[in-house]
N, C-alpha and C. Protein backbone atom coordinates (compact mmCIF):
# COMPACT_ATOMS: atom_id res chain seq x y z
N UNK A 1 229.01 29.50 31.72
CA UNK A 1 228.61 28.73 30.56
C UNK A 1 229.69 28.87 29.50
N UNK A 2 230.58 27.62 29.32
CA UNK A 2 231.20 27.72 27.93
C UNK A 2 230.72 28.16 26.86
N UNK A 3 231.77 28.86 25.63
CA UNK A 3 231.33 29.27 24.42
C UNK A 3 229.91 29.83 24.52
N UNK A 4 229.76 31.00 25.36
CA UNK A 4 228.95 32.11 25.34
C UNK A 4 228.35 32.83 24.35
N UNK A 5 229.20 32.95 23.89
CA UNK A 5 229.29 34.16 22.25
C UNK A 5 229.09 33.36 21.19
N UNK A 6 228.97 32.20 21.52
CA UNK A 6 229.02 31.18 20.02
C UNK A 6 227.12 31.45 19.61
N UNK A 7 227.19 31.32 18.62
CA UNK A 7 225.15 31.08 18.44
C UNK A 7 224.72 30.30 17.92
N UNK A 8 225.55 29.24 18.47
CA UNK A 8 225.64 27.79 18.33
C UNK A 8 224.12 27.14 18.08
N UNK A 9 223.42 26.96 19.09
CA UNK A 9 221.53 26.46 18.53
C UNK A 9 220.78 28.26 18.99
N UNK A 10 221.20 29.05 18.41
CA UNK A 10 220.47 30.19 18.38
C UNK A 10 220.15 30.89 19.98
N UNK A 11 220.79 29.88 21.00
CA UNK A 11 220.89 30.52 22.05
C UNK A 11 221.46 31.95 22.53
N UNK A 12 222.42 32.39 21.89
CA UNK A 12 223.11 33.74 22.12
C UNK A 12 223.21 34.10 20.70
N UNK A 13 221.97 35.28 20.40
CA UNK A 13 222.21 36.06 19.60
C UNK A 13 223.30 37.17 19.68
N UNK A 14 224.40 37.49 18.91
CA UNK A 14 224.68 38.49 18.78
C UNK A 14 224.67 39.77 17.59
N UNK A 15 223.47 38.94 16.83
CA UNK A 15 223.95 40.23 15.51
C UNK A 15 222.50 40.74 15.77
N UNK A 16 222.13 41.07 16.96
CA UNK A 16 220.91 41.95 17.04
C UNK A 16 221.46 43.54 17.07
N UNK A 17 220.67 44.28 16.48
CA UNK A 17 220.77 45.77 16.21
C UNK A 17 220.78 46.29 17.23
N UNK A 18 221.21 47.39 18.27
CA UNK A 18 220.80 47.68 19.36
C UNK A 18 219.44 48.57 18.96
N UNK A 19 218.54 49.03 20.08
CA UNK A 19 217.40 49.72 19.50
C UNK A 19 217.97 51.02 19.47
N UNK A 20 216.99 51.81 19.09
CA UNK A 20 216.86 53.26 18.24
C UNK A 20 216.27 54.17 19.85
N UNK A 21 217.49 55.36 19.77
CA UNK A 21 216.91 55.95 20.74
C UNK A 21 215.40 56.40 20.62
N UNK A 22 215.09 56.75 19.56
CA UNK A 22 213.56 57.07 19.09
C UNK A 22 212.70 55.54 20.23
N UNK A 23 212.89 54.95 19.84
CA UNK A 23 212.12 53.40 20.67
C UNK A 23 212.26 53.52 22.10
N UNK A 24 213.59 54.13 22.71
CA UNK A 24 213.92 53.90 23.98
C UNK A 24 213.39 55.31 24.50
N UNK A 25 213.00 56.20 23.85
CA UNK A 25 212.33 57.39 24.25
C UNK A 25 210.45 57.08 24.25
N UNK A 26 210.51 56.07 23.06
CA UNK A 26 208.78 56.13 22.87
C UNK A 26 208.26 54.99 24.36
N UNK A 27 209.22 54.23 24.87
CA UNK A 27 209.37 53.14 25.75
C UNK A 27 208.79 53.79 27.14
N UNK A 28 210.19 54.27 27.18
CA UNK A 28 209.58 55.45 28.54
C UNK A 28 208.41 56.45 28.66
N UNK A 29 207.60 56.54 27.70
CA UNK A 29 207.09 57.41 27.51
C UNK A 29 205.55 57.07 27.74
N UNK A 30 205.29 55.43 26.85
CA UNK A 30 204.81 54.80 27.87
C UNK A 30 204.70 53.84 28.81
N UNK A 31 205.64 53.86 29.20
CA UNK A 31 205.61 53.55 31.08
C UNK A 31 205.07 54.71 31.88
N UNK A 32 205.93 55.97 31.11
CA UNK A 32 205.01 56.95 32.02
C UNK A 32 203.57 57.29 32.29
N UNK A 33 203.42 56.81 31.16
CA UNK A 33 201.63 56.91 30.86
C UNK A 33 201.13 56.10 31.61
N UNK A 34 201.59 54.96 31.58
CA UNK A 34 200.85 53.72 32.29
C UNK A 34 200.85 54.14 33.93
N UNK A 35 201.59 54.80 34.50
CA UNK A 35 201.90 54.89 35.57
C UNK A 35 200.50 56.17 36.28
N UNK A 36 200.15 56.91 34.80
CA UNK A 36 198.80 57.81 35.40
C UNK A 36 197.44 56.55 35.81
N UNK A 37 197.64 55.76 35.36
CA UNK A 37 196.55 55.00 35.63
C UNK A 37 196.65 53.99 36.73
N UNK A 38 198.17 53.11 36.70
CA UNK A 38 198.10 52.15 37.04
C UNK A 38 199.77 52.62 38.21
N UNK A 39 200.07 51.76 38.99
CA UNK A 39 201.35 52.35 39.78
C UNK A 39 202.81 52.18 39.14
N UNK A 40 203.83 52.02 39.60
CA UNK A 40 204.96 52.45 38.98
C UNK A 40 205.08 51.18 38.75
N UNK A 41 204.76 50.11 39.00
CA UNK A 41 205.38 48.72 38.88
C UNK A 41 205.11 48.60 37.34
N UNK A 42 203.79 48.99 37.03
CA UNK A 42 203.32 48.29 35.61
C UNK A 42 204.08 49.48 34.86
N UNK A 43 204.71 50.00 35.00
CA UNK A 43 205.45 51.34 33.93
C UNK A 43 206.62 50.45 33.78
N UNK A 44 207.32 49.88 34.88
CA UNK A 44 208.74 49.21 35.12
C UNK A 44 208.61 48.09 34.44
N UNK A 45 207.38 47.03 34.41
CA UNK A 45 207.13 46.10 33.49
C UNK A 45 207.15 46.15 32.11
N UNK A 46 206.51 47.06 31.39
CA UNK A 46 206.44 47.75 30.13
C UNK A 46 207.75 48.21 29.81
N UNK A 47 208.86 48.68 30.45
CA UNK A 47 210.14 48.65 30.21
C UNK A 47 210.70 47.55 30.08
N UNK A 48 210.62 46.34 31.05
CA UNK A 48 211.72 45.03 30.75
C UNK A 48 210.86 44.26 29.84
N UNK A 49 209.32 44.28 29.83
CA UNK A 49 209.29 43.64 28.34
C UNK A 49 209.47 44.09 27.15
N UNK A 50 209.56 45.63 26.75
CA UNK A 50 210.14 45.99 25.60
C UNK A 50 211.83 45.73 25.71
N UNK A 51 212.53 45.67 26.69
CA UNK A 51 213.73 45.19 26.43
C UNK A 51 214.43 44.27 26.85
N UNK A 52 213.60 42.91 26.48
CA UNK A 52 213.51 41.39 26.30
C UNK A 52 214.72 41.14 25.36
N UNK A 53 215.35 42.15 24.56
CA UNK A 53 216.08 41.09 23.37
C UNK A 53 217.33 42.20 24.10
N UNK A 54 217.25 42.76 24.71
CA UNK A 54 218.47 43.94 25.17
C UNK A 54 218.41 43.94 26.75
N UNK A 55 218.66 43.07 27.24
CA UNK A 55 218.75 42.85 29.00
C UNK A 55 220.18 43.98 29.58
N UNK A 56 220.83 43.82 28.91
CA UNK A 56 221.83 44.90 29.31
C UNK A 56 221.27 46.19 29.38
N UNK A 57 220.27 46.91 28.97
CA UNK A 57 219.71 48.11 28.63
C UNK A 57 218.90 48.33 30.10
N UNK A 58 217.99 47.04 30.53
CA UNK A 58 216.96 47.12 31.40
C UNK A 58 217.62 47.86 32.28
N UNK A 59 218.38 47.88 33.68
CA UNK A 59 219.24 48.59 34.59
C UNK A 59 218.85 50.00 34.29
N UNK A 60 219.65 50.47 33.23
CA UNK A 60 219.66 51.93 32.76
C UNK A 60 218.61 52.66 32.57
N UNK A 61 217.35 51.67 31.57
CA UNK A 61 216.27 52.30 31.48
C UNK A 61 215.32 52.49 32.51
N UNK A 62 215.53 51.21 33.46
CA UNK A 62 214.47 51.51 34.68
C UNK A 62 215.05 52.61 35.44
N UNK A 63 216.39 53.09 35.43
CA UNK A 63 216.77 54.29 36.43
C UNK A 63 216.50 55.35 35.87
N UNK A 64 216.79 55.36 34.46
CA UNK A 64 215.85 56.82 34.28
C UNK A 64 214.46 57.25 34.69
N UNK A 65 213.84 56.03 33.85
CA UNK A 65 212.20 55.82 34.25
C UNK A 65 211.89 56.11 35.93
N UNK A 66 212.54 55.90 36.85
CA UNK A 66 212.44 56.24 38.28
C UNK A 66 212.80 57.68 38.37
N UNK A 67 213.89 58.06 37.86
CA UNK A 67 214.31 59.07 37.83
C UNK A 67 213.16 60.47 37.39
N UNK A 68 212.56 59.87 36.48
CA UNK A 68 211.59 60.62 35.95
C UNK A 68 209.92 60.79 36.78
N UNK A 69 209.65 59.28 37.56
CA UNK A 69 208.71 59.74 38.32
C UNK A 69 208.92 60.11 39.41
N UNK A 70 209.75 59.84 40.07
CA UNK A 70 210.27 60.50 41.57
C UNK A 70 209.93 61.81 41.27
N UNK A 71 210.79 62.55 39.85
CA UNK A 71 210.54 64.28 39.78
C UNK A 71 209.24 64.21 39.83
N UNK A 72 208.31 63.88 38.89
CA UNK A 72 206.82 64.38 38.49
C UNK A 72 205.64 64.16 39.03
């Protein structure tokens, strides 16, 4: 797609804040929760919809989040 970076009709934001590790800790935290009730999928969901405005993040956060129930 030409002119990517442009935010031309508001299609590509770029002056979004990245989030606050505080958020990306409270994120995982519950997914984990969700995951006592419900299976790992809906924990993994609750991750990519909190990071809807940060798609670059999703990857990373779901490998921790695995990372974390595999241990527990």
């Amino acid at each position: 797609m030409e002119n990517q970076d442009k935010n031309a009709n508001g299609n590509v934001n770029t002056n979004v804040e990245p989030p606050t590790q505080e958020y990306l800790q409270q994120l995982q935290e519950q997914a984990l929760a969700a995951t006592k009730d419900e299976d790992a999928t809906f924990g993994e969901q609750i991750i990519r919809e909190g990071l809807q405005t940060w798609p670059q993040l999703i990857d990373a956060e779901l490998g921790k989040f695995k990372d974390k129930i595999s241990k527990g």
